[in-house]
PDB file of N, CA and C in Angstrom:
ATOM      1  N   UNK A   1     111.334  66.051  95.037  1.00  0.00           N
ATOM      2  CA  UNK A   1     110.482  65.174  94.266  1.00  0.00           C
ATOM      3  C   UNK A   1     111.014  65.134  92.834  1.00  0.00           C
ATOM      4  N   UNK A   2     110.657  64.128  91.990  1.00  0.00           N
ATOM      5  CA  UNK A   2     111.338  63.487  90.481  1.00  0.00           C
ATOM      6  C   UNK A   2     110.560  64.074  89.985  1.00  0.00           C
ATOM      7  N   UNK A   3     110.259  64.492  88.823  1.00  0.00           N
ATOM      8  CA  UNK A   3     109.945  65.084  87.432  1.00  0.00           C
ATOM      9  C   UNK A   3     110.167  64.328  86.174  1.00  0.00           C
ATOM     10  N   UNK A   4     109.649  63.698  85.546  1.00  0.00           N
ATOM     11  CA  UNK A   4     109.581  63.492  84.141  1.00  0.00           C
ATOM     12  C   UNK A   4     109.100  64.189  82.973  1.00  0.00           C
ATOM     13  N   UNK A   5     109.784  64.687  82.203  1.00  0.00           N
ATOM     14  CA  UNK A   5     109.557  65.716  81.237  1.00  0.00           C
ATOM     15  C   UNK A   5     109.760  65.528  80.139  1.00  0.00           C
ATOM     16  N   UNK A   6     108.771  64.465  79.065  1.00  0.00           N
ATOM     17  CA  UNK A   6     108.787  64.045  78.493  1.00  0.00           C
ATOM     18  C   UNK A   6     108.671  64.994  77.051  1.00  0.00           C
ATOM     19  N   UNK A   7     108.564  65.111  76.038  1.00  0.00           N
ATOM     20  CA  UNK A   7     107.728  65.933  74.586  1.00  0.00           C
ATOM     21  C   UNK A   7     108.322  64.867  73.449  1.00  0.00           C
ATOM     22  N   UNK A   8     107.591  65.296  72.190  1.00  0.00           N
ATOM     23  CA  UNK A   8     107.871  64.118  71.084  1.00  0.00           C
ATOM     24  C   UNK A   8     107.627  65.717  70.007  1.00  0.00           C
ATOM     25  N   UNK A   9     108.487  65.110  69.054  1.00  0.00           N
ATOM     26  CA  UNK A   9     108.362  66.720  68.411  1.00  0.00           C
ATOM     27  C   UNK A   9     107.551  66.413  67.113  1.00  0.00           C
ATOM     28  N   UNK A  10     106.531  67.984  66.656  1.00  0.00           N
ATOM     29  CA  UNK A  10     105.991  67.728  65.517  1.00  0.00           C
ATOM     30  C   UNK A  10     106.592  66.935  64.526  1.00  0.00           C
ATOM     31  N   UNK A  11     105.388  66.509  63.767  1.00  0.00           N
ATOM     32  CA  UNK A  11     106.542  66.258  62.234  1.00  0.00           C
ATOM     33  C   UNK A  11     106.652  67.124  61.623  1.00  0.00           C
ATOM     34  N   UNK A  12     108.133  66.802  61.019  1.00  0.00           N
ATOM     35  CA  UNK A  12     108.305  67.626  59.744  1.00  0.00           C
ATOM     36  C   UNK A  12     108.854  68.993  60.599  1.00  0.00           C
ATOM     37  N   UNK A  13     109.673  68.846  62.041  1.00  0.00           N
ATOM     38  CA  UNK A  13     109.960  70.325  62.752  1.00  0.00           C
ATOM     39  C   UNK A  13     112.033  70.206  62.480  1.00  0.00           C
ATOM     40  N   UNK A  14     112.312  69.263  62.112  1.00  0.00           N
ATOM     41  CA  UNK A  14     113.719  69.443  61.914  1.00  0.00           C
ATOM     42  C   UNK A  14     114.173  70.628  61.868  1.00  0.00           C
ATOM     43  N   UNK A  15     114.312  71.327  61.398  1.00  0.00           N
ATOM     44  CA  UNK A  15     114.768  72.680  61.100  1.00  0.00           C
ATOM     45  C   UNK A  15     114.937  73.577  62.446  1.00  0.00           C
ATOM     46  N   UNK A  16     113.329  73.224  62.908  1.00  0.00           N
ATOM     47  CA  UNK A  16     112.856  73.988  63.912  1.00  0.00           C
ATOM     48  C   UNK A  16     113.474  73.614  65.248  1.00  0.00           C
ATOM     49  N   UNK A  17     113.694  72.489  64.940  1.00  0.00           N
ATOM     50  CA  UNK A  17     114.524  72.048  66.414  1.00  0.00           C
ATOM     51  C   UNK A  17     115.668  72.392  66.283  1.00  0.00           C
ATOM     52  N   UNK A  18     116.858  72.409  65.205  1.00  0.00           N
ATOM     53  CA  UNK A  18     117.781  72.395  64.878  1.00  0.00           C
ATOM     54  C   UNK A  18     118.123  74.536  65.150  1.00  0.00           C
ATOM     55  N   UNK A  19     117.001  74.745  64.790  1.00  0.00           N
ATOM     56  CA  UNK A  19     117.886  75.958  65.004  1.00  0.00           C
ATOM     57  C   UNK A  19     117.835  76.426  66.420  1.00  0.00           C
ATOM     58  N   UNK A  20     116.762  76.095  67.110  1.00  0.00           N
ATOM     59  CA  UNK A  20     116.384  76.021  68.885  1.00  0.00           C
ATOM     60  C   UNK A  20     117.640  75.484  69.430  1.00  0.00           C
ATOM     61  N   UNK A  21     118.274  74.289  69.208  1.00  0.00           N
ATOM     62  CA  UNK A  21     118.933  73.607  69.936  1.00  0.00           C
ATOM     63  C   UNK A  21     120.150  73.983  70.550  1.00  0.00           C
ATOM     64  N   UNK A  22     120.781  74.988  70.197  1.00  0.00           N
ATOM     65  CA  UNK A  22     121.704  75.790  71.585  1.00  0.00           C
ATOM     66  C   UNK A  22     121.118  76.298  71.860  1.00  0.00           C
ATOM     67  N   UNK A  23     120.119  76.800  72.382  1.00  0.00           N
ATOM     68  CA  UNK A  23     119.270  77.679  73.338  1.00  0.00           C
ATOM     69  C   UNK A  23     118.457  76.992  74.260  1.00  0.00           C
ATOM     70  N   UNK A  24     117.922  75.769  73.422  1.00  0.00           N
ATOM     71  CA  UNK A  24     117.472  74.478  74.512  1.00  0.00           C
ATOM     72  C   UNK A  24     118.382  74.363  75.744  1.00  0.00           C
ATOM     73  N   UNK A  25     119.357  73.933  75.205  1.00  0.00           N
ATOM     74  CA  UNK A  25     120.436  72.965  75.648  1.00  0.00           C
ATOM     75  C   UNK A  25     121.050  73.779  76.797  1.00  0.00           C
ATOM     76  N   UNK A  26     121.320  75.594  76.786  1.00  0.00           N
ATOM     77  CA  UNK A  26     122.054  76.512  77.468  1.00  0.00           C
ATOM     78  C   UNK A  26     120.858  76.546  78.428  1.00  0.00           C
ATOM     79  N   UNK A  27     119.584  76.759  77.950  1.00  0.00           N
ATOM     80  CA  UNK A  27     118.520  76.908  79.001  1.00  0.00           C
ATOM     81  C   UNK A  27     117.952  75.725  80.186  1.00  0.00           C
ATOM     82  N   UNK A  28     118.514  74.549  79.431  1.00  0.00           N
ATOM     83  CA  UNK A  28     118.189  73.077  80.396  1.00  0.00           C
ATOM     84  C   UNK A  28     119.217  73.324  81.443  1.00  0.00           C
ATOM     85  N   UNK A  29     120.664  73.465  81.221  1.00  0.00           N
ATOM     86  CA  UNK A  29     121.590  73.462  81.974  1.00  0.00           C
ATOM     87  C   UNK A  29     121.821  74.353  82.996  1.00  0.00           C
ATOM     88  N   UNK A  30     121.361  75.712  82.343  1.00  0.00           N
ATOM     89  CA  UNK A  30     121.359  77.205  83.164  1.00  0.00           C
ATOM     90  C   UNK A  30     119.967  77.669  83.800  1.00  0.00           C
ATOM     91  N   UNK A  31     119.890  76.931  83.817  1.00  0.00           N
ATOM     92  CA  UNK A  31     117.964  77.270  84.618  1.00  0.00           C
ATOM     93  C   UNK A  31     117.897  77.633  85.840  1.00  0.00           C
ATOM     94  N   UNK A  32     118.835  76.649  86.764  1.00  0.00           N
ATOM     95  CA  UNK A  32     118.819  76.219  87.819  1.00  0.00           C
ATOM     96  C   UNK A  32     118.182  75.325  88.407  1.00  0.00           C
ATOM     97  N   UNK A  33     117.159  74.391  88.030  1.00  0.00           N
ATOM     98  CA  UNK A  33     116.405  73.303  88.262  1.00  0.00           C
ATOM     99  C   UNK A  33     117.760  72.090  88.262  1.00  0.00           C
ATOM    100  N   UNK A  34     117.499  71.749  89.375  1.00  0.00           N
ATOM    101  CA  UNK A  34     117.909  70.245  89.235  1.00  0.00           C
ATOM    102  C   UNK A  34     117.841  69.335  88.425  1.00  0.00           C
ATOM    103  N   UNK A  35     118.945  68.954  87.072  1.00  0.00           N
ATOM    104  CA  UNK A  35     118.830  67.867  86.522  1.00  0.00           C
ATOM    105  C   UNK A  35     119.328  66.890  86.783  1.00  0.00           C
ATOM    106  N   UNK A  36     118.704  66.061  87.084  1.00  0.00           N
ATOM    107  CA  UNK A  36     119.030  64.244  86.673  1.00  0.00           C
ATOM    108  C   UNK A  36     119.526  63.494  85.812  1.00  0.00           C
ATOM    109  N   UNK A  37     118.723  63.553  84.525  1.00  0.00           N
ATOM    110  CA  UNK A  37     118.957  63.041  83.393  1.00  0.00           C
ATOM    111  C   UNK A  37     118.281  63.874  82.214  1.00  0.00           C
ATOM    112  N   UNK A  38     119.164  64.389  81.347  1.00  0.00           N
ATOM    113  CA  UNK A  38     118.121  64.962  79.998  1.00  0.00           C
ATOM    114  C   UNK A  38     119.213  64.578  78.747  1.00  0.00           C
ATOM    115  N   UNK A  39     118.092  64.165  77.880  1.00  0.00           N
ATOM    116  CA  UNK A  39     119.145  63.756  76.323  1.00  0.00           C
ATOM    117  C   UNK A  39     117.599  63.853  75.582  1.00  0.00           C
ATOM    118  N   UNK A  40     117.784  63.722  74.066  1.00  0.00           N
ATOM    119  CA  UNK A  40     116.852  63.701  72.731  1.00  0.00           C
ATOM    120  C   UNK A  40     116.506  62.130  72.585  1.00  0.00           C
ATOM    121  N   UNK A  41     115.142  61.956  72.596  1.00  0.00           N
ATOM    122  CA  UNK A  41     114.431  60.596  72.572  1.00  0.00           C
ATOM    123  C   UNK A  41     115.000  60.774  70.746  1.00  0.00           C
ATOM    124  N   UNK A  42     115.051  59.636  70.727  1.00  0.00           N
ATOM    125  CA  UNK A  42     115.817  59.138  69.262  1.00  0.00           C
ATOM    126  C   UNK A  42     114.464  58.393  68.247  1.00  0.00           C
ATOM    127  N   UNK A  43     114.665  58.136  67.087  1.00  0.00           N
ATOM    128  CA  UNK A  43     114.568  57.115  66.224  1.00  0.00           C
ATOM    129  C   UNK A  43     114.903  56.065  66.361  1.00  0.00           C
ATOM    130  N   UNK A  44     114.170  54.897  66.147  1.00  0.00           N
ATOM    131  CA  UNK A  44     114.760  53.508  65.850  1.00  0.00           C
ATOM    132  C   UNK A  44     115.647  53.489  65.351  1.00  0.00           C
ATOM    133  N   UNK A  45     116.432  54.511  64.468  1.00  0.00           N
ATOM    134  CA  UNK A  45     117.793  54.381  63.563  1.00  0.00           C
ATOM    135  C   UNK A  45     119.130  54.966  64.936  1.00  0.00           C
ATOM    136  N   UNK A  46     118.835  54.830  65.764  1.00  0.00           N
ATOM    137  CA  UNK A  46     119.314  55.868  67.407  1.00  0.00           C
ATOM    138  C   UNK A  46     120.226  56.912  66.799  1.00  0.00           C
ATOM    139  N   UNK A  47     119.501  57.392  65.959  1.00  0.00           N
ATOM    140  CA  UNK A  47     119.957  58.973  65.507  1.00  0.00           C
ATOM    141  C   UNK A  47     119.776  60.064  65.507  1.00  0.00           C
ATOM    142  N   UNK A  48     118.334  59.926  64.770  1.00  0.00           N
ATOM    143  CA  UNK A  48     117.554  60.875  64.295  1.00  0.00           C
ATOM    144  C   UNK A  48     116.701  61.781  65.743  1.00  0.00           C
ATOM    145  N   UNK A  49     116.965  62.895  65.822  1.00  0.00           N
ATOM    146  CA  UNK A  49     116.006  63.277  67.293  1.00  0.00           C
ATOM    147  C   UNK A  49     113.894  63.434  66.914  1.00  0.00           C
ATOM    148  N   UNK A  50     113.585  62.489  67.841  1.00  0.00           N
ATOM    149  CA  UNK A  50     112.574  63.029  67.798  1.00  0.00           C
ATOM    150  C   UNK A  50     111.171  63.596  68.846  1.00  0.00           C
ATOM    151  N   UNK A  51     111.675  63.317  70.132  1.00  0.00           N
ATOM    152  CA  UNK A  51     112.083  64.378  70.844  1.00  0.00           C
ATOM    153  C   UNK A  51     112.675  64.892  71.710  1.00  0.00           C
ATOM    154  N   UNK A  52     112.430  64.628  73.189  1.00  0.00           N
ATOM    155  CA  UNK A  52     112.982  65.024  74.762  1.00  0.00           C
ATOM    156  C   UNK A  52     112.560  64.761  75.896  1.00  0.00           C
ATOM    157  N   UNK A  53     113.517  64.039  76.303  1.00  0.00           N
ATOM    158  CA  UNK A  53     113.153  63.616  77.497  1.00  0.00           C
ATOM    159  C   UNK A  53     114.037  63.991  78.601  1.00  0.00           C
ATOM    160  N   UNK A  54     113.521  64.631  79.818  1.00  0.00           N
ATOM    161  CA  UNK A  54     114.690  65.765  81.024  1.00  0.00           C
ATOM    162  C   UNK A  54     113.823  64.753  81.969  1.00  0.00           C
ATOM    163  N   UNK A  55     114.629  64.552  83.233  1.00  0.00           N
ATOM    164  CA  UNK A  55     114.445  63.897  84.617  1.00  0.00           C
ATOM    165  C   UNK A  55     114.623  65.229  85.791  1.00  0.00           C
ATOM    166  N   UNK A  56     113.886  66.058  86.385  1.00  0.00           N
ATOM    167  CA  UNK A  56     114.064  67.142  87.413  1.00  0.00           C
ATOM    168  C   UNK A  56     113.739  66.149  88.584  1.00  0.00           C
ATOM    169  N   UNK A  57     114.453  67.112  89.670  1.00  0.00           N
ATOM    170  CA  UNK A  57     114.122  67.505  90.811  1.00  0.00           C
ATOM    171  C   UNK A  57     113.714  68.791  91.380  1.00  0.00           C
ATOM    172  N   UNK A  58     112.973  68.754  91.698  1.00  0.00           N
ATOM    173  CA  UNK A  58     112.069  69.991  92.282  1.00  0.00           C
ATOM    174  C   UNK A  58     111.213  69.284  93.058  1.00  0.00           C
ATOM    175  N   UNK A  59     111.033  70.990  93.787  1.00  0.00           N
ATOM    176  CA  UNK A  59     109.973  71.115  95.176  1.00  0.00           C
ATOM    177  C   UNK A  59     108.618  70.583  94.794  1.00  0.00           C
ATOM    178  N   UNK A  60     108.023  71.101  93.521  1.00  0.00           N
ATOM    179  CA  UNK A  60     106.737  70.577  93.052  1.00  0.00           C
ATOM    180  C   UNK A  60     106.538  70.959  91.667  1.00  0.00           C
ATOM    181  N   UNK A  61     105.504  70.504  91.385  1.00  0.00           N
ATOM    182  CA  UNK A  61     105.276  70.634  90.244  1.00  0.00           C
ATOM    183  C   UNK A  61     105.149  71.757  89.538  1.00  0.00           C
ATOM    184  N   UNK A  62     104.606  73.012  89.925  1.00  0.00           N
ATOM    185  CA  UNK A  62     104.277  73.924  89.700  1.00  0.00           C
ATOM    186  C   UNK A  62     106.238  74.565  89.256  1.00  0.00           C
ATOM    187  N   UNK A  63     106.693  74.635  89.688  1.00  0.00           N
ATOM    188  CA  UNK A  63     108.202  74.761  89.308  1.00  0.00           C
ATOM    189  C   UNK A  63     108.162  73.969  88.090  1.00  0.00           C
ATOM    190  N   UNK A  64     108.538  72.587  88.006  1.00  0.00           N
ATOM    191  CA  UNK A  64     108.661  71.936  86.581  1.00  0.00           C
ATOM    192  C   UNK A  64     108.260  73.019  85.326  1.00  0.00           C
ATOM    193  N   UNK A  65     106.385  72.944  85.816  1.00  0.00           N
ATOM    194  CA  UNK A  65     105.463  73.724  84.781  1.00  0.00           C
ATOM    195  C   UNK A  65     106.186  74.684  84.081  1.00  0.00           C
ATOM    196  N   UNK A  66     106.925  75.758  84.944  1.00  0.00           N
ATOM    197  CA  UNK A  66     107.611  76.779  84.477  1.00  0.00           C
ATOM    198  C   UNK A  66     108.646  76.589  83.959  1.00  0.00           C
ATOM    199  N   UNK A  67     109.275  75.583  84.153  1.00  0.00           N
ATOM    200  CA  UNK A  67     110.607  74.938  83.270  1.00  0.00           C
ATOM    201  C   UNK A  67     109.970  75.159  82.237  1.00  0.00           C
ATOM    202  N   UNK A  68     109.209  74.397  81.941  1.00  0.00           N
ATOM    203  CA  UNK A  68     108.835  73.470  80.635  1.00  0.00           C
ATOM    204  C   UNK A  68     107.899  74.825  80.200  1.00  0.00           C
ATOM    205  N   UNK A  69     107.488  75.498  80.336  1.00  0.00           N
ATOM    206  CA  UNK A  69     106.725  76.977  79.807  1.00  0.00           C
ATOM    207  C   UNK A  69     107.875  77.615  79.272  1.00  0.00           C
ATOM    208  N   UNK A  70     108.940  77.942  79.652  1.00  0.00           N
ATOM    209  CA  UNK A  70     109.480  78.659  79.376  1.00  0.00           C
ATOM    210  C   UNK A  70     111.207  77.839  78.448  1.00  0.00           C
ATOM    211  N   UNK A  71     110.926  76.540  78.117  1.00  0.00           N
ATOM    212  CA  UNK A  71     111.910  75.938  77.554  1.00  0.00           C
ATOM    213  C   UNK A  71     111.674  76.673  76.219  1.00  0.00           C
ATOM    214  N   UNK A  72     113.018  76.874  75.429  1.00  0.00           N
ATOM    215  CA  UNK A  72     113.032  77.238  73.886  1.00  0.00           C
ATOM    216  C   UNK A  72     112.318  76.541  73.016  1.00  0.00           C
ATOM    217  N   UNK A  73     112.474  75.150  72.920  1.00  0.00           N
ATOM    218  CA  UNK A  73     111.747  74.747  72.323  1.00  0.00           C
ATOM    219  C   UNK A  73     110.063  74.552  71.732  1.00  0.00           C
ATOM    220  N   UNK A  74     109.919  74.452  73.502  1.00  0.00           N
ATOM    221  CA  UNK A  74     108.210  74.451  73.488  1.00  0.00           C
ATOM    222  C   UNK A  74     107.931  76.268  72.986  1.00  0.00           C
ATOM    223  N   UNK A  75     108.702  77.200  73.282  1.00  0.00           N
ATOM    224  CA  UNK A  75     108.299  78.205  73.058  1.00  0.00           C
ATOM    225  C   UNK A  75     108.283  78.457  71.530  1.00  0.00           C
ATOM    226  N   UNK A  76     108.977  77.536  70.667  1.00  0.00           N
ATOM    227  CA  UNK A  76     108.923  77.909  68.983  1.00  0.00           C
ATOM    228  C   UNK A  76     107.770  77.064  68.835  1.00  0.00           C
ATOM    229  N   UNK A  77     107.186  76.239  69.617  1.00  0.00           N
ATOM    230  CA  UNK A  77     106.102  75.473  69.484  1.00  0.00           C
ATOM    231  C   UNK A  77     107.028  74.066  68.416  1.00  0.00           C
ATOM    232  N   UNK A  78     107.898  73.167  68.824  1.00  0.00           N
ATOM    233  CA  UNK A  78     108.494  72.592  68.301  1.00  0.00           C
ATOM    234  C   UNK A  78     107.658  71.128  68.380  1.00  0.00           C
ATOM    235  N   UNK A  79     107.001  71.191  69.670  1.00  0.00           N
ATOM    236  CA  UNK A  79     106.503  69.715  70.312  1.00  0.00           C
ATOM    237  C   UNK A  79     104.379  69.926  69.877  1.00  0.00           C
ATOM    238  N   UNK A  80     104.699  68.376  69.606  1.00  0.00           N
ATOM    239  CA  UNK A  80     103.049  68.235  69.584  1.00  0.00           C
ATOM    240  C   UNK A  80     102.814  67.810  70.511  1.00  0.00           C
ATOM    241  N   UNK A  81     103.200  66.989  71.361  1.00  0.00           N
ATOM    242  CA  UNK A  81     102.835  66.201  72.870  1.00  0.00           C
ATOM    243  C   UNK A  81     103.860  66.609  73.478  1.00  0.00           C
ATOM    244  N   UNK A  82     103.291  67.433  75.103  1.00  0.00           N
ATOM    245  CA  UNK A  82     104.267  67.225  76.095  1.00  0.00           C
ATOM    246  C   UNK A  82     103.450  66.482  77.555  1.00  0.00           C
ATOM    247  N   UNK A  83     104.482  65.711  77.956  1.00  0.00           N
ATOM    248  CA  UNK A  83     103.981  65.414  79.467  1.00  0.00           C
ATOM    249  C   UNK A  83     105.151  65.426  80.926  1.00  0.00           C
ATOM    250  N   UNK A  84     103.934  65.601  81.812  1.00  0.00           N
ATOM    251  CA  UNK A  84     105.140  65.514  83.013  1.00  0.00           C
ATOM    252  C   UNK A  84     104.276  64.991  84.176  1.00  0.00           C
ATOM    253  N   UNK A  85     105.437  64.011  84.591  1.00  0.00           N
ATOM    254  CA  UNK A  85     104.521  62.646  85.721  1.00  0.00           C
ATOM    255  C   UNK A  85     105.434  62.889  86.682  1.00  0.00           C
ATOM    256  N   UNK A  86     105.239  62.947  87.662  1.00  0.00           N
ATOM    257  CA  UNK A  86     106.023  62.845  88.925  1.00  0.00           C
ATOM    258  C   UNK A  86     106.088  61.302  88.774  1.00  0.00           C
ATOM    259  N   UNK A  87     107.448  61.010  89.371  1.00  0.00           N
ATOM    260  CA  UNK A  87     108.220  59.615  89.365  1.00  0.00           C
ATOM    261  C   UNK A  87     108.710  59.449  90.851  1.00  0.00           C
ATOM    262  N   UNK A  88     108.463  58.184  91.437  1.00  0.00           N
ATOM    263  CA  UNK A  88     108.805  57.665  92.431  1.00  0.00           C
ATOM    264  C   UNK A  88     110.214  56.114  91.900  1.00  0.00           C
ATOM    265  N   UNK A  89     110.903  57.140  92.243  1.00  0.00           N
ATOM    266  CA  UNK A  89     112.295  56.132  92.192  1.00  0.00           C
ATOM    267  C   UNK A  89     112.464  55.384  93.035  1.00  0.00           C
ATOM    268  N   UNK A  90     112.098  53.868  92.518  1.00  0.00           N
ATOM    269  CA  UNK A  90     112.530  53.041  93.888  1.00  0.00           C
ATOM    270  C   UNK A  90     113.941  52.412  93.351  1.00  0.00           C
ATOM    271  N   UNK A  91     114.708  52.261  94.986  1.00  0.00           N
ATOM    272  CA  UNK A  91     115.816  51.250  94.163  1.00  0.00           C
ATOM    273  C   UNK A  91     115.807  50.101  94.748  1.00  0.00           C
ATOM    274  N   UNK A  92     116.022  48.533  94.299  1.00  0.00           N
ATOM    275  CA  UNK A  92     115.934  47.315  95.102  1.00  0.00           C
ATOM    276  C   UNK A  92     117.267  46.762  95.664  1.00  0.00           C
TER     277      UNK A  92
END
């Protein structure tokens, strides 16, 4: 099953993300969860990060949960909103 793993980061957390972000990045990759797709939701200027968005596969949700519990980021408390929707990929 798909996973969407969305977060948008506080304001004013630059720093905070910035110093997280090899530990994010080693922990998205080295987890072992199935990724799909993960990159930094941008700014209108498509620069600036502001926050994250990861695509899993997993058995269920309850797996994701623990991704995302135990991501670096959320753990410095970097994000004010996180969400995660199971996604049905259709293709035409």
């Amino acid at each position: 099953m798909l996973f969407v793993y969305s977060a948008i980061d506080c304001y004013n957390k630059s720093e905070l993300r910035a110093k997280n972000n090899a530990a994010h990045v080693t922990y998205v990759y080295n987890h072992g969860i199935k990724i799909i797709h993960a990159g930094p939701l941008v700014c209108d200027d498509g620069v600036s990060p502001m926050g994250t968005l990861i695509i899993v596969e997993a058995p269920n949700r309850k797996v994701v949960q623990k991704f995302i519990d135990n991501d670096p980021y959320v753990k410095a408390g970097l994000f004010c909103q996180i969400s995660l929707i199971a996604w049905d990929k259709k293709t035409s």
